[in-house]
PDB file of N, CA and C in Angstrom:
ATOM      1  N   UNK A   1    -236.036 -44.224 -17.385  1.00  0.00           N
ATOM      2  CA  UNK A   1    -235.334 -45.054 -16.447  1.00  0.00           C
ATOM      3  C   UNK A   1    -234.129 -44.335 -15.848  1.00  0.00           C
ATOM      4  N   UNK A   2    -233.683 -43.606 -16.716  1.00  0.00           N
ATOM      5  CA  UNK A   2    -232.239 -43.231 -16.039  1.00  0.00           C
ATOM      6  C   UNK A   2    -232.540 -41.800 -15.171  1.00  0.00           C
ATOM      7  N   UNK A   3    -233.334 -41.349 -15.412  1.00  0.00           N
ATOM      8  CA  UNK A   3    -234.103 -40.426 -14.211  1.00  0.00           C
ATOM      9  C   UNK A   3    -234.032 -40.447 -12.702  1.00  0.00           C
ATOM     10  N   UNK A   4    -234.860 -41.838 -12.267  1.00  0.00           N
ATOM     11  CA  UNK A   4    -234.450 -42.268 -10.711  1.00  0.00           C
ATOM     12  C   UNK A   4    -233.132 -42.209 -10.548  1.00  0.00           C
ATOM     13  N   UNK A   5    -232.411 -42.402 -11.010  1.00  0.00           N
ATOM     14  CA  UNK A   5    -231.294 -43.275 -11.024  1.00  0.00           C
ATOM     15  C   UNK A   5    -230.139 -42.198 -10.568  1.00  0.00           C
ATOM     16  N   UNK A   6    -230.399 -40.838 -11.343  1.00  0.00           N
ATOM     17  CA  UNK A   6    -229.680 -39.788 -11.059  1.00  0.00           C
ATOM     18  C   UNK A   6    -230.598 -38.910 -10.342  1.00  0.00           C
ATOM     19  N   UNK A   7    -231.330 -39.068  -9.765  1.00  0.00           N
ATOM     20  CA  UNK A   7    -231.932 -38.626  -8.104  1.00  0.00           C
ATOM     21  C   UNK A   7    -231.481 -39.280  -7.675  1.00  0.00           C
ATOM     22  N   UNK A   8    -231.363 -40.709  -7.584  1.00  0.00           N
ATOM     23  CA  UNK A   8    -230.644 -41.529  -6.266  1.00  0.00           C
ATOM     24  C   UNK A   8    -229.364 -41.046  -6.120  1.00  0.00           C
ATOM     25  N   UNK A   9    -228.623 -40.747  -6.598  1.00  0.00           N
ATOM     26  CA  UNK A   9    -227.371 -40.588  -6.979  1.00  0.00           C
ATOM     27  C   UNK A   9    -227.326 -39.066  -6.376  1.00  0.00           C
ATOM     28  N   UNK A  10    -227.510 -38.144  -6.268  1.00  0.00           N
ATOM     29  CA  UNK A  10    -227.434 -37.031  -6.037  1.00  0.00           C
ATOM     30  C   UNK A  10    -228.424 -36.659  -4.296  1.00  0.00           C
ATOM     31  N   UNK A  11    -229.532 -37.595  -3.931  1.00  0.00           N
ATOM     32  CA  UNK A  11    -229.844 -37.667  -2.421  1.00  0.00           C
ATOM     33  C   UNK A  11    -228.071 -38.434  -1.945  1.00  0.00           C
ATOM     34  N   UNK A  12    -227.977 -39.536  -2.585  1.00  0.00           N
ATOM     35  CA  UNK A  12    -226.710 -40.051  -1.766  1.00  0.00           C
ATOM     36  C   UNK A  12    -225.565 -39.269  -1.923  1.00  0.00           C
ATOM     37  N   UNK A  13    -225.749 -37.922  -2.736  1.00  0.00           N
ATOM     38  CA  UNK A  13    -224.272 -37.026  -2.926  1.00  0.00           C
ATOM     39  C   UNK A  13    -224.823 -36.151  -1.390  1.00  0.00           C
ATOM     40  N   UNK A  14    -225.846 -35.534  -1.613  1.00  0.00           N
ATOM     41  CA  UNK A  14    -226.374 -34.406  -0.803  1.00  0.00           C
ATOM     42  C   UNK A  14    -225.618 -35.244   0.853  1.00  0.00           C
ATOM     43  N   UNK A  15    -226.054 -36.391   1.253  1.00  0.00           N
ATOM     44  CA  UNK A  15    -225.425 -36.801   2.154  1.00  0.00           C
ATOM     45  C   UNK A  15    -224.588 -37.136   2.647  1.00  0.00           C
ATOM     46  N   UNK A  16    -223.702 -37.274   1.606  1.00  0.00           N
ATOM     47  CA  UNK A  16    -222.220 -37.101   2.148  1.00  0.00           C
ATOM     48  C   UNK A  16    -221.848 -35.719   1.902  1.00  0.00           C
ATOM     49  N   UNK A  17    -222.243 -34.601   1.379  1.00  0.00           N
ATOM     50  CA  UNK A  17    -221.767 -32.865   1.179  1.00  0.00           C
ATOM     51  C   UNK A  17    -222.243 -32.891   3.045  1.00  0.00           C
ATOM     52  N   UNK A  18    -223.387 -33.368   2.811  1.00  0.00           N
ATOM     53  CA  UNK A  18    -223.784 -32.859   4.945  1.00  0.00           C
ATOM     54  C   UNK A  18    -223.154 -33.030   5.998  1.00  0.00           C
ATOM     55  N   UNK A  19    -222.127 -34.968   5.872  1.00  0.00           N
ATOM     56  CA  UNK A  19    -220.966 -34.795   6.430  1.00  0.00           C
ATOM     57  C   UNK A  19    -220.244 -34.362   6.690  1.00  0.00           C
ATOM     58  N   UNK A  20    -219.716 -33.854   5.212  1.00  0.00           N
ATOM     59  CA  UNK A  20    -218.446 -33.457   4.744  1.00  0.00           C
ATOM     60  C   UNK A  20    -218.255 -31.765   5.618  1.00  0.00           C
ATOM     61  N   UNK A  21    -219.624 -31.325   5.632  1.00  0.00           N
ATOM     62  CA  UNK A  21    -219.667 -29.974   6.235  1.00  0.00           C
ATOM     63  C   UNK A  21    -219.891 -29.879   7.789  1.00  0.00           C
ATOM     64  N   UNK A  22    -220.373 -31.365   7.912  1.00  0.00           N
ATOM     65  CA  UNK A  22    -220.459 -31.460   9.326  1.00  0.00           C
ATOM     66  C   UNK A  22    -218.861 -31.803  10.174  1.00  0.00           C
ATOM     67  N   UNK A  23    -218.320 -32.204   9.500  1.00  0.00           N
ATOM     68  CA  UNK A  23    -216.769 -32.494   9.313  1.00  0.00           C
ATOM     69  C   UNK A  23    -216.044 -31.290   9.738  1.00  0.00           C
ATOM     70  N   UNK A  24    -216.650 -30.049   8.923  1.00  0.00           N
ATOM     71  CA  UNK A  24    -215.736 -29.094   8.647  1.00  0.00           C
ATOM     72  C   UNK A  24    -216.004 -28.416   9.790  1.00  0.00           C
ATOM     73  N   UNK A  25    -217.391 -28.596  10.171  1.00  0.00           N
ATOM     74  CA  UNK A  25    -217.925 -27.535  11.371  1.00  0.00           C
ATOM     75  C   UNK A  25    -217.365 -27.942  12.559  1.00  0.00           C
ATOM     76  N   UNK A  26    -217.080 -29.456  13.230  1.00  0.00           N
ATOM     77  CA  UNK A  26    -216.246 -30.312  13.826  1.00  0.00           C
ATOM     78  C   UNK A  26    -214.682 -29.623  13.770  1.00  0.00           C
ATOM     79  N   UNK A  27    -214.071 -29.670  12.741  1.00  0.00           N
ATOM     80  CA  UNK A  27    -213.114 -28.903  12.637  1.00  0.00           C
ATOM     81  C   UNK A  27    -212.695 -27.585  13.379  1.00  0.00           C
ATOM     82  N   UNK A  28    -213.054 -26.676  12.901  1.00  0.00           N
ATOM     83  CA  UNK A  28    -213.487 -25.574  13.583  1.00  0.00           C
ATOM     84  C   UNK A  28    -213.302 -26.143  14.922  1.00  0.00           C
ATOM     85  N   UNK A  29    -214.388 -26.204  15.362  1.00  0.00           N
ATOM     86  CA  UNK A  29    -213.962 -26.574  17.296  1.00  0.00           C
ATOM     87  C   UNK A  29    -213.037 -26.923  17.499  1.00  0.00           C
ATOM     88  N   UNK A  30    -212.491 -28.142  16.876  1.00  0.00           N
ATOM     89  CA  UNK A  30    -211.442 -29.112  17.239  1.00  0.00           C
ATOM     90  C   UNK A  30    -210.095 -27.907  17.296  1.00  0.00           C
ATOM     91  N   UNK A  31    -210.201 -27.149  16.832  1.00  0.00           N
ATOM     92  CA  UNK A  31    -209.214 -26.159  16.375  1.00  0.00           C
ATOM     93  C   UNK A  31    -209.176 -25.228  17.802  1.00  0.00           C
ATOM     94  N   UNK A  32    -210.405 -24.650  17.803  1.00  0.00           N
ATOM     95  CA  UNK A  32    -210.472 -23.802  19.140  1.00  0.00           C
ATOM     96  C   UNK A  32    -210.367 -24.535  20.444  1.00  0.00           C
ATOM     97  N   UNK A  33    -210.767 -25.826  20.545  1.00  0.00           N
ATOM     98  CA  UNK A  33    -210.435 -27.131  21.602  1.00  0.00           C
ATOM     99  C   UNK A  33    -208.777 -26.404  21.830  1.00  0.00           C
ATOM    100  N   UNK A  34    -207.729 -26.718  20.684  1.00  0.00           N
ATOM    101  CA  UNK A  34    -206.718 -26.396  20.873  1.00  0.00           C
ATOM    102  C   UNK A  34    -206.050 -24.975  21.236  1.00  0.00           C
ATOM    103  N   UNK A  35    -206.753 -24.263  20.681  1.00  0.00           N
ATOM    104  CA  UNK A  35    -206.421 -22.684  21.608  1.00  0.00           C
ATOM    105  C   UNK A  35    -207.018 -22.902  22.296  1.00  0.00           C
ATOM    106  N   UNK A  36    -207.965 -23.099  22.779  1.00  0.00           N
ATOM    107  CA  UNK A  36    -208.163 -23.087  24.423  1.00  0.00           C
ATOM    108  C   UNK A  36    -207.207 -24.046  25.041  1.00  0.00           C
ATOM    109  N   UNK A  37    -207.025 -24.582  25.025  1.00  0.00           N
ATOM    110  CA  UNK A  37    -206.088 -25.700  25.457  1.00  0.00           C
ATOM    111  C   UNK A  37    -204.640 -25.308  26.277  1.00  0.00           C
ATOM    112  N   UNK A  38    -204.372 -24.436  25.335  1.00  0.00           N
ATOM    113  CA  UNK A  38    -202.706 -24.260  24.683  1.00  0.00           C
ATOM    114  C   UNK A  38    -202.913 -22.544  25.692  1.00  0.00           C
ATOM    115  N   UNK A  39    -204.145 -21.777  25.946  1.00  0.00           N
ATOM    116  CA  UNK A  39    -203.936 -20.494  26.493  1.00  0.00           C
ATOM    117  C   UNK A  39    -204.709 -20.409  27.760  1.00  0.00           C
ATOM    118  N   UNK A  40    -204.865 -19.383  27.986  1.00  0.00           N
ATOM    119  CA  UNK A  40    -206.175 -18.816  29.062  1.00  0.00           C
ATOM    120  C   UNK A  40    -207.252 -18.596  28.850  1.00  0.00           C
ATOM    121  N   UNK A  41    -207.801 -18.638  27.522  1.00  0.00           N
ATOM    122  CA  UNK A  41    -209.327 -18.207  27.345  1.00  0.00           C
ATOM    123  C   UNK A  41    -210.530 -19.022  27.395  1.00  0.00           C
ATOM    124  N   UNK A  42    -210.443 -20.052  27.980  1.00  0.00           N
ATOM    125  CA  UNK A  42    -211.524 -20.712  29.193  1.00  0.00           C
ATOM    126  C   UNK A  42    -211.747 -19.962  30.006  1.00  0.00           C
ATOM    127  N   UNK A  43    -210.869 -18.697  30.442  1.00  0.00           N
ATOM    128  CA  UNK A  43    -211.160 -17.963  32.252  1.00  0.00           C
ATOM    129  C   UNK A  43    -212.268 -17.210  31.225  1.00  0.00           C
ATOM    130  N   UNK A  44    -212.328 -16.769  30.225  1.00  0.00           N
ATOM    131  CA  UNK A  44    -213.191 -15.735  29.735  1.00  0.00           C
ATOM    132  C   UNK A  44    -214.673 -16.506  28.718  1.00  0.00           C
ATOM    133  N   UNK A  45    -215.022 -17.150  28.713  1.00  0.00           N
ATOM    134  CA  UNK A  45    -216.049 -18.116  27.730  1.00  0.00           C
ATOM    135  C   UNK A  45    -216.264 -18.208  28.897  1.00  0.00           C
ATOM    136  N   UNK A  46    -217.976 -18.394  28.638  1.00  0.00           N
ATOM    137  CA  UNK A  46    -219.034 -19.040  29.717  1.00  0.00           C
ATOM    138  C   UNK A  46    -218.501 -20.719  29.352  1.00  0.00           C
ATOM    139  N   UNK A  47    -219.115 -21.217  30.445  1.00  0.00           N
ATOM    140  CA  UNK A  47    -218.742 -22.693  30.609  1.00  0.00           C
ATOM    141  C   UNK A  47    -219.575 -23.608  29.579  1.00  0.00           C
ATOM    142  N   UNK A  48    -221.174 -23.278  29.397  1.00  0.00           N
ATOM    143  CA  UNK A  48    -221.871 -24.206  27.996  1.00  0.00           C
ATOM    144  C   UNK A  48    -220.913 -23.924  27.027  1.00  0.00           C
ATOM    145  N   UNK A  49    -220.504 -23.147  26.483  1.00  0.00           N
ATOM    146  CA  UNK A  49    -220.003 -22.897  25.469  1.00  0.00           C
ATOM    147  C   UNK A  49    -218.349 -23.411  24.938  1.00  0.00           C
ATOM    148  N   UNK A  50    -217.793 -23.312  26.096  1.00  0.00           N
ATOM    149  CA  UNK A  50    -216.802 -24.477  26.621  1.00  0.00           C
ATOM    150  C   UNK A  50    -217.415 -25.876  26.067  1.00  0.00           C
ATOM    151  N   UNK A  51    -217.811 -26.570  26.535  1.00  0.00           N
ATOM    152  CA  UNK A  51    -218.586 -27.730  26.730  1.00  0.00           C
ATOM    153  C   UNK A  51    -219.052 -28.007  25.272  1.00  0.00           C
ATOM    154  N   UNK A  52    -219.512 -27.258  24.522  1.00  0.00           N
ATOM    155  CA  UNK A  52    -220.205 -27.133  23.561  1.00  0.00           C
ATOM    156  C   UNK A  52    -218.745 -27.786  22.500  1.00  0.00           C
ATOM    157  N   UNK A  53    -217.740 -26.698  22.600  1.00  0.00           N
ATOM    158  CA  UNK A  53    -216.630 -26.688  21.718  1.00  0.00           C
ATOM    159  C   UNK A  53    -216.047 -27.828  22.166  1.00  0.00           C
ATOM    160  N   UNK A  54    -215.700 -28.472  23.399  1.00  0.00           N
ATOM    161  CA  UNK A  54    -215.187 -30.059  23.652  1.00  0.00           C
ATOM    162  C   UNK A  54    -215.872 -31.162  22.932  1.00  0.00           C
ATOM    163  N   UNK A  55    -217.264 -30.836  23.098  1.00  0.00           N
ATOM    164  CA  UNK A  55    -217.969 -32.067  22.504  1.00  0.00           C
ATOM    165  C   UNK A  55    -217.788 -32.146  20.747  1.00  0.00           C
ATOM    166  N   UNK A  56    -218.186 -30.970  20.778  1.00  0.00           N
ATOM    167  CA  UNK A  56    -217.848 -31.030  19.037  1.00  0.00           C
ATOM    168  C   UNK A  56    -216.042 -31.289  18.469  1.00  0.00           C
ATOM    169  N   UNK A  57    -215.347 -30.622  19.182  1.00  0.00           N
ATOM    170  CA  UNK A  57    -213.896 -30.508  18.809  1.00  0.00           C
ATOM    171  C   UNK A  57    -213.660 -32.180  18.600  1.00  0.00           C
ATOM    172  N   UNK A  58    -213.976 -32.713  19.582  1.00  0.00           N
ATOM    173  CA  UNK A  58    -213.388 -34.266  20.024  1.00  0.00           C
ATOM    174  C   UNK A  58    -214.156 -35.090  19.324  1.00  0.00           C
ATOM    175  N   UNK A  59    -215.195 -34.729  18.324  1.00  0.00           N
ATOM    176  CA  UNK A  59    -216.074 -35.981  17.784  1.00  0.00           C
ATOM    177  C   UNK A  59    -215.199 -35.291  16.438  1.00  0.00           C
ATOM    178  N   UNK A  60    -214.751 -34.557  15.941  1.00  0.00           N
ATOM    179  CA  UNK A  60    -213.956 -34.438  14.621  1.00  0.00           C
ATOM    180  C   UNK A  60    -213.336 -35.623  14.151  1.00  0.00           C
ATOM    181  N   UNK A  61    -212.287 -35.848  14.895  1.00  0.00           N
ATOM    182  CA  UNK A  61    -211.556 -36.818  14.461  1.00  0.00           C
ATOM    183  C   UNK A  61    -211.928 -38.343  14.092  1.00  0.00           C
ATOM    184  N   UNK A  62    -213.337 -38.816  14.483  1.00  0.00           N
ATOM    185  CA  UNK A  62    -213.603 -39.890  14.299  1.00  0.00           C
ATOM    186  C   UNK A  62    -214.851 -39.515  13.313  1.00  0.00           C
ATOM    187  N   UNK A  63    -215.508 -38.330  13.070  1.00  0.00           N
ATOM    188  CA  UNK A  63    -216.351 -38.101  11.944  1.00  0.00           C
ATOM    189  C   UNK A  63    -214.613 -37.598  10.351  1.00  0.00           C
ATOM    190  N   UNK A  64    -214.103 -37.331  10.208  1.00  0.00           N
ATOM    191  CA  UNK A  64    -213.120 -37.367   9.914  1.00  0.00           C
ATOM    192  C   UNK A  64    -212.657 -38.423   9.093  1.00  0.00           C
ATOM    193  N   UNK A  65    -212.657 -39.269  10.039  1.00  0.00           N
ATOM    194  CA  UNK A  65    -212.320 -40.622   9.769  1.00  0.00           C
ATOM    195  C   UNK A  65    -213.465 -41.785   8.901  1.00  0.00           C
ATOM    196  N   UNK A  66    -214.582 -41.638   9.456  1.00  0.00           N
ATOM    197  CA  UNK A  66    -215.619 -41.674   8.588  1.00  0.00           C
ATOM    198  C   UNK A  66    -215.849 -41.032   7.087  1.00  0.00           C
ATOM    199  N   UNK A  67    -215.201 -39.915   7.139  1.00  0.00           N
ATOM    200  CA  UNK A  67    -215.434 -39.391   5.499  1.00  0.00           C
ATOM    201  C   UNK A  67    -214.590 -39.789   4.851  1.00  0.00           C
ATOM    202  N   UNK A  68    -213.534 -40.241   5.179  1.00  0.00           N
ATOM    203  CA  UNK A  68    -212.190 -40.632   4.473  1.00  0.00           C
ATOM    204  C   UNK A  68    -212.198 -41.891   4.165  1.00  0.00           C
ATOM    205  N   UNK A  69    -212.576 -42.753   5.180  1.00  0.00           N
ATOM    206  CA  UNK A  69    -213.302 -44.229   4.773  1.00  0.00           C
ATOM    207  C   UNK A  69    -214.325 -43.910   3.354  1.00  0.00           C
ATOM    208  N   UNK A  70    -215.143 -42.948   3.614  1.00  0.00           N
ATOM    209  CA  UNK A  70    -216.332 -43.352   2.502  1.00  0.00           C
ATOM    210  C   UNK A  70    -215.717 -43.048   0.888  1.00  0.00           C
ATOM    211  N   UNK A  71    -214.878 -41.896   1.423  1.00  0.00           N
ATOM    212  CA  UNK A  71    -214.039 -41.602  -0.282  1.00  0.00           C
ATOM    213  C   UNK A  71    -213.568 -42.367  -0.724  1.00  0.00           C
ATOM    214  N   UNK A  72    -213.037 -43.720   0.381  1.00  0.00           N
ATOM    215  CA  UNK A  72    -212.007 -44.329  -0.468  1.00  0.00           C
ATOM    216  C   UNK A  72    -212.998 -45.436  -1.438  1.00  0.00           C
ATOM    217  N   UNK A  73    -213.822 -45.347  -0.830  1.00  0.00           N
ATOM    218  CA  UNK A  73    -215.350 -46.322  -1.068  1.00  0.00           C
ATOM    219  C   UNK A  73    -215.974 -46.007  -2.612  1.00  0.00           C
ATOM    220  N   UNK A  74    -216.172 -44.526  -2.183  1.00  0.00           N
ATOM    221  CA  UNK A  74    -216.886 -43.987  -3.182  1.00  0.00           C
ATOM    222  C   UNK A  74    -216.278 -43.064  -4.056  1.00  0.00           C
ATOM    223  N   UNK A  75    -215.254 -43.273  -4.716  1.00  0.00           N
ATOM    224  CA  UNK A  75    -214.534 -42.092  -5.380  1.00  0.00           C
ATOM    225  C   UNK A  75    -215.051 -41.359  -6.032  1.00  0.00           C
ATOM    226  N   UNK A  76    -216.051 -42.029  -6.455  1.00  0.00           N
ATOM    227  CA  UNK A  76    -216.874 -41.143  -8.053  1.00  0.00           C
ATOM    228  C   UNK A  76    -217.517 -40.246  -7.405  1.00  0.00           C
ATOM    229  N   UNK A  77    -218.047 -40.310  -6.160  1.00  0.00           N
ATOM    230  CA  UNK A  77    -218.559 -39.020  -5.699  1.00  0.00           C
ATOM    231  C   UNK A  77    -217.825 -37.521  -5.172  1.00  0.00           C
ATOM    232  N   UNK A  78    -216.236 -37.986  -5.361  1.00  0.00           N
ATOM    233  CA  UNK A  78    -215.472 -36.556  -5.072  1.00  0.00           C
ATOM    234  C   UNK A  78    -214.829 -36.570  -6.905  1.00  0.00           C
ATOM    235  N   UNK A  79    -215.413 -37.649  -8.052  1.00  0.00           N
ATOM    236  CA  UNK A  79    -214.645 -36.971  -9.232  1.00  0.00           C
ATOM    237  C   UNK A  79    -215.903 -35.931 -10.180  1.00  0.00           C
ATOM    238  N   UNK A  80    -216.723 -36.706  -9.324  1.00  0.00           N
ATOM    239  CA  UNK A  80    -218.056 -36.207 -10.316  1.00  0.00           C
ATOM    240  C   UNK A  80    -218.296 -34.323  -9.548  1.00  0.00           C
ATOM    241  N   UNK A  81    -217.365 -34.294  -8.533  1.00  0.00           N
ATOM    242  CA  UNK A  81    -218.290 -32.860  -7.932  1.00  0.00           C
ATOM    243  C   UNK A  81    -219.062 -32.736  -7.047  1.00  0.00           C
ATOM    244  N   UNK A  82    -219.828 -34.098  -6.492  1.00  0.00           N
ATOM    245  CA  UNK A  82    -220.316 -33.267  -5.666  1.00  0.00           C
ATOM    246  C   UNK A  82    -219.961 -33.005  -4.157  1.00  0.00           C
ATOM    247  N   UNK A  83    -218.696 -33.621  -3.296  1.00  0.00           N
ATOM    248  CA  UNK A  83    -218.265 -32.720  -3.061  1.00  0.00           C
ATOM    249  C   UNK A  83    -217.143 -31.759  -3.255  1.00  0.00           C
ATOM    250  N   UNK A  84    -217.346 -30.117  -2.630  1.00  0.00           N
ATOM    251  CA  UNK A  84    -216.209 -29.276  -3.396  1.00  0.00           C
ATOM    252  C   UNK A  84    -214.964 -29.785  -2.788  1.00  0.00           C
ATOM    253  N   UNK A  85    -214.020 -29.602  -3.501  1.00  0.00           N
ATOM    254  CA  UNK A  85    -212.338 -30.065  -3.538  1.00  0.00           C
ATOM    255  C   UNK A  85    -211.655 -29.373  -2.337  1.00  0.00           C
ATOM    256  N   UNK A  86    -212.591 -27.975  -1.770  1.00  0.00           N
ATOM    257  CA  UNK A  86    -212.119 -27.388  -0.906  1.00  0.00           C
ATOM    258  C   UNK A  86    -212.128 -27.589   0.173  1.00  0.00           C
ATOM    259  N   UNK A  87    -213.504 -28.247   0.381  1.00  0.00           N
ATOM    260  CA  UNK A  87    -213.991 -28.733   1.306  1.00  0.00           C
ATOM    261  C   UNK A  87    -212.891 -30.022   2.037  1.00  0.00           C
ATOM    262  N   UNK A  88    -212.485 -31.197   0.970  1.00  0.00           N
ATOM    263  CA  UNK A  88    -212.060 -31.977   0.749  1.00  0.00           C
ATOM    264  C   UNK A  88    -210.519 -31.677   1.474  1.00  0.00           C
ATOM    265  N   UNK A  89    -210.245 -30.743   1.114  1.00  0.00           N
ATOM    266  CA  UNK A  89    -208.143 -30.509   1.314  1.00  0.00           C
ATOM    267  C   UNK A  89    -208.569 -29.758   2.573  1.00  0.00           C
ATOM    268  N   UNK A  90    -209.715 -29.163   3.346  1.00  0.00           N
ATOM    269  CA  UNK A  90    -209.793 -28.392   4.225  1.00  0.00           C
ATOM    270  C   UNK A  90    -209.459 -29.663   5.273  1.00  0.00           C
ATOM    271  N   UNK A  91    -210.649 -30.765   5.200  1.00  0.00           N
ATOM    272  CA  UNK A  91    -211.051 -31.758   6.136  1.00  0.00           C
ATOM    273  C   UNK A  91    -209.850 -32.511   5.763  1.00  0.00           C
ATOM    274  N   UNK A  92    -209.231 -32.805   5.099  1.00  0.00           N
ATOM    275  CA  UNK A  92    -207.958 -33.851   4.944  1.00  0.00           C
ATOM    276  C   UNK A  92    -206.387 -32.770   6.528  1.00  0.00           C
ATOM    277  N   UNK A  93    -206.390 -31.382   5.646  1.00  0.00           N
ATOM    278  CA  UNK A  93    -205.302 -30.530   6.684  1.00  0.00           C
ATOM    279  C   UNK A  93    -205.721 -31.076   7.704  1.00  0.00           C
ATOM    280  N   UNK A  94    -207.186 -30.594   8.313  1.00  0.00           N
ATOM    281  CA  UNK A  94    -207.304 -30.858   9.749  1.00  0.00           C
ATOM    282  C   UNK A  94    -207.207 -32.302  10.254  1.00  0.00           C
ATOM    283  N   UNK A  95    -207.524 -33.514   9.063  1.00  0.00           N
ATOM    284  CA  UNK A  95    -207.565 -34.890   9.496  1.00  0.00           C
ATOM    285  C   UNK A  95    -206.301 -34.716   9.803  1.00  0.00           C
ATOM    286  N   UNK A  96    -204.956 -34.403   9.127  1.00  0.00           N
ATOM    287  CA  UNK A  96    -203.631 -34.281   9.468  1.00  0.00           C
ATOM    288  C   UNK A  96    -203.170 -33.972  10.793  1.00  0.00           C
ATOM    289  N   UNK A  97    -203.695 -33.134  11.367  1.00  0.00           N
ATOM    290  CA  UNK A  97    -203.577 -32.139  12.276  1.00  0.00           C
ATOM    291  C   UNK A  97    -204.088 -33.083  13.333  1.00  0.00           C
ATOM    292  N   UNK A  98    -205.025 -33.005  13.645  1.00  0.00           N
ATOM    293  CA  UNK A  98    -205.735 -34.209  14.601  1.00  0.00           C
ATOM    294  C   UNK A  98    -204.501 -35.159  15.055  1.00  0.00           C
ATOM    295  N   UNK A  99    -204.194 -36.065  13.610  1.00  0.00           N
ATOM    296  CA  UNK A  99    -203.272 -37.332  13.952  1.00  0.00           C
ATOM    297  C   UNK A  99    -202.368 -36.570  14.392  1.00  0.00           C
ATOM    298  N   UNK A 100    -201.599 -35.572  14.120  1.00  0.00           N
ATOM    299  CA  UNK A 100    -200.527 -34.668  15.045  1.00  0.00           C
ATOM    300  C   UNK A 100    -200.462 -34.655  16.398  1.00  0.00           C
ATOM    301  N   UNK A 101    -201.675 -34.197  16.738  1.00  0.00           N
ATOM    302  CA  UNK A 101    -201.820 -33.731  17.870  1.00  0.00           C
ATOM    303  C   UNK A 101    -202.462 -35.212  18.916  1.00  0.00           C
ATOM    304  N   UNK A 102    -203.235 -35.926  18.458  1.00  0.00           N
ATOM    305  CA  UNK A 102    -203.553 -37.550  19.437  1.00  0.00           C
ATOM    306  C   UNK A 102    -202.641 -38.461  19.707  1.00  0.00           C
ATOM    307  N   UNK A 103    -201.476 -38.525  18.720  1.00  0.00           N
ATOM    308  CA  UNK A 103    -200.606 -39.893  18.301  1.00  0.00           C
ATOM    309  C   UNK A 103    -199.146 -39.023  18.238  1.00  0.00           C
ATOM    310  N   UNK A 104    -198.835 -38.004  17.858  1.00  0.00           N
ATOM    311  CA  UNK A 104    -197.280 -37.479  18.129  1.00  0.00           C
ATOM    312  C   UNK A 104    -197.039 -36.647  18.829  1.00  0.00           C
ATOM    313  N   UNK A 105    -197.638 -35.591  19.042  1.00  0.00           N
ATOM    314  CA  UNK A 105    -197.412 -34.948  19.809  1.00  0.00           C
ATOM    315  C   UNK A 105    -197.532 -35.137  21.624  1.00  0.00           C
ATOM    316  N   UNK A 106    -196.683 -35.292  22.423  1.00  0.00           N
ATOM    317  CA  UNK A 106    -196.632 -35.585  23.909  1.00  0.00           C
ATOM    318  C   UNK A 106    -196.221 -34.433  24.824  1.00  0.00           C
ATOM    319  N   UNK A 107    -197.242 -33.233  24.988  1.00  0.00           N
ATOM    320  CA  UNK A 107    -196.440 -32.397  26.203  1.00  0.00           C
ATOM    321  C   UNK A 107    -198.018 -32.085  26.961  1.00  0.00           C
ATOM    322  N   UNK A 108    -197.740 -31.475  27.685  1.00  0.00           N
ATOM    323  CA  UNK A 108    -198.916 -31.054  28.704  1.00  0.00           C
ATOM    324  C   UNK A 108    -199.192 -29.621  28.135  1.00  0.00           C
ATOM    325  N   UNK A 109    -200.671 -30.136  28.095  1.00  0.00           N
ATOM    326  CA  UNK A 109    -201.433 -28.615  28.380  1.00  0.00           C
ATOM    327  C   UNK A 109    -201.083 -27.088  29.120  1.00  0.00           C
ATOM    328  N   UNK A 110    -201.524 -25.920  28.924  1.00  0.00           N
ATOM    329  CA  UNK A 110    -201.298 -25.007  29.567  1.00  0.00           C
ATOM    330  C   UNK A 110    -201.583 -24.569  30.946  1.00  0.00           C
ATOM    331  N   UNK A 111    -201.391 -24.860  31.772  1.00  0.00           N
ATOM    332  CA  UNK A 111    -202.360 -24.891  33.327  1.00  0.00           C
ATOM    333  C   UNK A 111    -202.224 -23.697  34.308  1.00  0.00           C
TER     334      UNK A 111
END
């Protein structure tokens, strides 16, 4: 009996680690969203690729927000391991960062 039980338990870990990395990969952009932002190197990136990094950069913060909801939900799944802690303080900095930059921070872009 207790067999299923810890497969179920570990498909529903595997899917939140996929977030959690999908989170991180979100990150990343969201990051380069902001150097590009902040410099000139849009004149040099092809434009998909541009495009590519907006779409992803800007869905961070609300996938983000989604993982942080589910931790608070599911704790046992960040005490038990499966996901890494690094992962965890990576996506929390940048959740930080985000709220920085949407809600306090007020100046204009580089133009």
């Amino acid at each position: 009996m207790e067999q299923p039980e810890q497969e179920q338990a570990i498909k529903k870990a595997s899917k939140l680690r996929i977030l959690f990395r999908m989170a991180f990969i979100c990150n990343i952009f969201f990051i380069i969203c902001m150097i590009m932002r902040y410099t000139t190197l849009p004149k040099y990136i092809p434009q998909p690729l541009i495009e590519f990094a907006i779409v992803l950069g800007w869905l961070a913060p609300v996938i983000n927000f989604i993982n942080f909801m589910l931790v608070l939900i599911l704790p046992s799944r960040v005490k038990n391991k499966f996901i890494p802690l690094w992962l965890l303080y990576v996506n929390i900095i940048c959740f930080l960062l985000q709220i920085y930059f949407f809600f306090i921070l007020k100046d204009a872009p580089h133009t």
